[in-house]
Protein backbone atom coordinates (compact mmCIF):
# COMPACT_ATOMS: atom_id res chain seq x y z
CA UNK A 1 -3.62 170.93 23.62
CA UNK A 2 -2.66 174.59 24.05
CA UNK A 3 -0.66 175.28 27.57
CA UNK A 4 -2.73 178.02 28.19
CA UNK A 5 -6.06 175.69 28.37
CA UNK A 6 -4.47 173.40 31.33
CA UNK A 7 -5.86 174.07 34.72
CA UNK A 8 -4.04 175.94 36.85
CA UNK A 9 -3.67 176.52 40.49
CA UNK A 10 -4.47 179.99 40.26
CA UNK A 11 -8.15 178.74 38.54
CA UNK A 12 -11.13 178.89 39.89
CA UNK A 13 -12.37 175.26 39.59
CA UNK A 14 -15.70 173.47 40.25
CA UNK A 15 -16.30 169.82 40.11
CA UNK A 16 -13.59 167.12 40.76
CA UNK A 17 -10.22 167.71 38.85
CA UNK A 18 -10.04 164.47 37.47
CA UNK A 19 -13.63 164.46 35.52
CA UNK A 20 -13.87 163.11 32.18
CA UNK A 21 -14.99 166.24 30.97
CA UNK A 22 -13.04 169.93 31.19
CA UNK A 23 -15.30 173.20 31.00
CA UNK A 24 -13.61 176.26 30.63
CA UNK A 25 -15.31 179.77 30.22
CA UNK A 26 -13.38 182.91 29.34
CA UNK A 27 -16.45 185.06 30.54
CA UNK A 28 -17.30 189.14 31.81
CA UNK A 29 -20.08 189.65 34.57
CA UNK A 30 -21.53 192.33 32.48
CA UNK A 31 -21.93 190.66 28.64
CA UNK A 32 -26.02 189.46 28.65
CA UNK A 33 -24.63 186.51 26.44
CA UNK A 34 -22.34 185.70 29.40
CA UNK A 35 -25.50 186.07 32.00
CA UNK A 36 -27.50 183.85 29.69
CA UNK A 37 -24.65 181.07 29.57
CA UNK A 38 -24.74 181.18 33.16
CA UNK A 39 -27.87 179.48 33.52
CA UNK A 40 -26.92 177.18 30.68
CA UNK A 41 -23.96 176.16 32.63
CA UNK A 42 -25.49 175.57 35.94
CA UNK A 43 -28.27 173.66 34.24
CA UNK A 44 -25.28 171.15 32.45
CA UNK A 45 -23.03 171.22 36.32
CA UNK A 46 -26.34 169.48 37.57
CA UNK A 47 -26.78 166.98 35.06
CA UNK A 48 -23.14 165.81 34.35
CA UNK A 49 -22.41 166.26 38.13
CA UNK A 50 -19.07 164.51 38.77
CA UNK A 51 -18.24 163.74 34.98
CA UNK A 52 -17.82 167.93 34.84
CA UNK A 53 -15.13 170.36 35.79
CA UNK A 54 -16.10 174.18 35.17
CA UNK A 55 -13.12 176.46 35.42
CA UNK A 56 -14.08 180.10 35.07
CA UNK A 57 -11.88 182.69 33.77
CA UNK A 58 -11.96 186.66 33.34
CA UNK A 59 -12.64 188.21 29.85
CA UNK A 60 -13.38 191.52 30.76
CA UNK A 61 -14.57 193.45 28.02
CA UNK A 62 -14.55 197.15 29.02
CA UNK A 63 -15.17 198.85 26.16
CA UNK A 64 -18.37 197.30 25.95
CA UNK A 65 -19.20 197.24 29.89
CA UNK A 66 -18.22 200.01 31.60
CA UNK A 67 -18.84 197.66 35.22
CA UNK A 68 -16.92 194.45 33.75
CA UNK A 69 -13.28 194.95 35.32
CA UNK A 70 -14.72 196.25 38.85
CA UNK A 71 -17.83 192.98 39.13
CA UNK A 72 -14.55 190.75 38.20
CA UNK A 73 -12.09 192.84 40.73
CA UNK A 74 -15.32 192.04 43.01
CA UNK A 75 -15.08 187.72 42.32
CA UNK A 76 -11.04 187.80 42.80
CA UNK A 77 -11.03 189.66 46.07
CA UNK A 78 -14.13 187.95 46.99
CA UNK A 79 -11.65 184.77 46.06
CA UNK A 80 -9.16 186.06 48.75
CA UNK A 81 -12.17 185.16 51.33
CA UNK A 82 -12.80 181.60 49.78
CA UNK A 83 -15.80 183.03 48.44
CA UNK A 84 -15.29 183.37 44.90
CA UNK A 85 -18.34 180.73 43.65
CA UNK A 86 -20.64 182.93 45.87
CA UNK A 87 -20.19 185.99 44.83
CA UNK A 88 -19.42 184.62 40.91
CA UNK A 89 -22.83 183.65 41.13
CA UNK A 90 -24.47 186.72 42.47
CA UNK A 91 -22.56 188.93 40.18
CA UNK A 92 -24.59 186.92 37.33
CA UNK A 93 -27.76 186.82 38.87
CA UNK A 94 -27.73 190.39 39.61
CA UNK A 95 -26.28 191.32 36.47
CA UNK A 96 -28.08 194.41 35.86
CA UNK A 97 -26.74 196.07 39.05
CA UNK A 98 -22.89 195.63 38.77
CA UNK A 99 -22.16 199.71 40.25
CA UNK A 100 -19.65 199.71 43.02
CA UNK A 101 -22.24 200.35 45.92
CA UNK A 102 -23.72 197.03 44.35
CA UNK A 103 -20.74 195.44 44.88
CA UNK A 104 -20.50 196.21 48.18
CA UNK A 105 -23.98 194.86 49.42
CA UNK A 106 -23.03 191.75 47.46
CA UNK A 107 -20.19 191.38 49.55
CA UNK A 108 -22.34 191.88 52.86
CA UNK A 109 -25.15 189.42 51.64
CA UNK A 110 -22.34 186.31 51.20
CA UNK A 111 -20.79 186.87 54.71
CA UNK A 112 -17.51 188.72 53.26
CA UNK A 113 -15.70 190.76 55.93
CA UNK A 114 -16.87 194.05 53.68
CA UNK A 115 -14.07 196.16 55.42
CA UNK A 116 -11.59 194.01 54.00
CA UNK A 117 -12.93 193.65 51.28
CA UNK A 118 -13.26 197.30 50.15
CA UNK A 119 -9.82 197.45 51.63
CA UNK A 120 -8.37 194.70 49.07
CA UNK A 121 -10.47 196.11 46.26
CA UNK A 122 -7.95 197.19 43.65
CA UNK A 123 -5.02 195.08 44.85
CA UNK A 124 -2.23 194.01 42.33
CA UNK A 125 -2.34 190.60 43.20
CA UNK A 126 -6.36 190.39 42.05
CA UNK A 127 -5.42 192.57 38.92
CA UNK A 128 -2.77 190.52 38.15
CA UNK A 129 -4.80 187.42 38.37
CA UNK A 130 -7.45 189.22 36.39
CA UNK A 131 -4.66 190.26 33.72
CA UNK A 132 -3.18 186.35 33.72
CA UNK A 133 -6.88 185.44 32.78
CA UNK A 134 -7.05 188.21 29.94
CA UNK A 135 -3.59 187.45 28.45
CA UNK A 136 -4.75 183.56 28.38
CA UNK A 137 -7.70 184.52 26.47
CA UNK A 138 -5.97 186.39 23.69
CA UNK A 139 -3.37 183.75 23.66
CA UNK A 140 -6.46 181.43 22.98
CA UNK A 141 -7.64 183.79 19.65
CA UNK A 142 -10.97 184.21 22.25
CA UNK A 143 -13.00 186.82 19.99
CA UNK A 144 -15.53 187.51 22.46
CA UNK A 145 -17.57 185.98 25.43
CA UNK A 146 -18.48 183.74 26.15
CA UNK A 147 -15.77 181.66 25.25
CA UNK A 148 -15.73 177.64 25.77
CA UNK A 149 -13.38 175.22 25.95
CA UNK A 150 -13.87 171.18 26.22
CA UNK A 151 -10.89 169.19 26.63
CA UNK A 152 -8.81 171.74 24.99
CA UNK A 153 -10.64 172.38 21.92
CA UNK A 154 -12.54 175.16 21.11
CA UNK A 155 -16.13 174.89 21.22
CA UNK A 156 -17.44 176.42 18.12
CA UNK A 157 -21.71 175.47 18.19
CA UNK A 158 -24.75 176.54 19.99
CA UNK A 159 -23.67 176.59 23.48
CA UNK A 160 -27.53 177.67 24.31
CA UNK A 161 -29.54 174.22 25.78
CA UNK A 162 -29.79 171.48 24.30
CA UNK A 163 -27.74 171.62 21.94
CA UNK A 164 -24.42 172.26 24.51
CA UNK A 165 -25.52 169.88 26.97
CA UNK A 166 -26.05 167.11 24.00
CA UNK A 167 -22.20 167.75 22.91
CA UNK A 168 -20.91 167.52 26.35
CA UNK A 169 -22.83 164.23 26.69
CA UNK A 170 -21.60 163.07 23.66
CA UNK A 171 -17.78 163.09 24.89
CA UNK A 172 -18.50 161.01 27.74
């Protein structure tokens, strides 16, 4: 298995770390393919439960999305309030609306202290853990987003339903 694919404690990880299965997504809050996998993923978290652990990773694709870097600036420092799931999930659901005063209300509607969190906004430490994520990806050959990982290997099919949840299932 590549290094880079290992969990980390600087991941952002969902579902228990010992699971038979290992999801990770190299991902940007702006790409509509990205948006769509969202729903695919939360749809497969739900039915594999506890047999799943989802890491998410930054893949911010800024030539393409002008708002991709600032909506995953938004997750990390949401992060530094234990609130990175929350506002990971917002950022997806409200993926059309990704401008910084956006941003800003997102923070408010998940209970983020927004002073702080403007104040944080731009940080080294959450561009740094936004550059560790970026570096992994191109260290993984990751083309474009989203990208998947099971186990370690690449995951090269349909990840649209059924056909992703039937593969995960399959490794179980």
């Amino acid at each position: 298995m590549n290094a880079e694919l290992k969990i980390n404690n600087k991941d952002h990880v969902q579902g228990p770390k010992n699971a038979s299965l290992e999801l990770i997504e190299y991902g940007d809050y702006q790409c509509p393919y990205c948006g769509k996998a969202y729903y695919v993923i939360k749809e497969v978290q739900k039915e594999l439960g506890d047999q799943l652990t989802f890491v998410f990773r930054n893949f911010p694709l800024t030539e393409l999305h002008p708002y991709a870097m600032h909506a995953a600036m938004a997750a990390e420092v949401a992060a530094g309030q234990d609130k990175f799931w929350e506002m990971h999930d917002m950022l997806f659901e409200n993926q059309r609306s990704l401008a910084d005063p956006a941003l800003i209300e997102y923070a408010q509607q998940i209970g983020l202290d927004t002073t702080k969190f403007e104040q944080d906004f731009g940080k080294d430490e959450y561009f740094e853990k936004i550059n560790e994520d970026y570096k992994s990806s191109v260290r993984c050959n990751v083309q474009g987003t989203p990208a998947f990982f099971v186990n370690g290997e690449e995951f090269t099919g349909n990840w649209m339903e059924p056909e992703f949840a039937e593969y995960l299932r399959s490794l179980i």
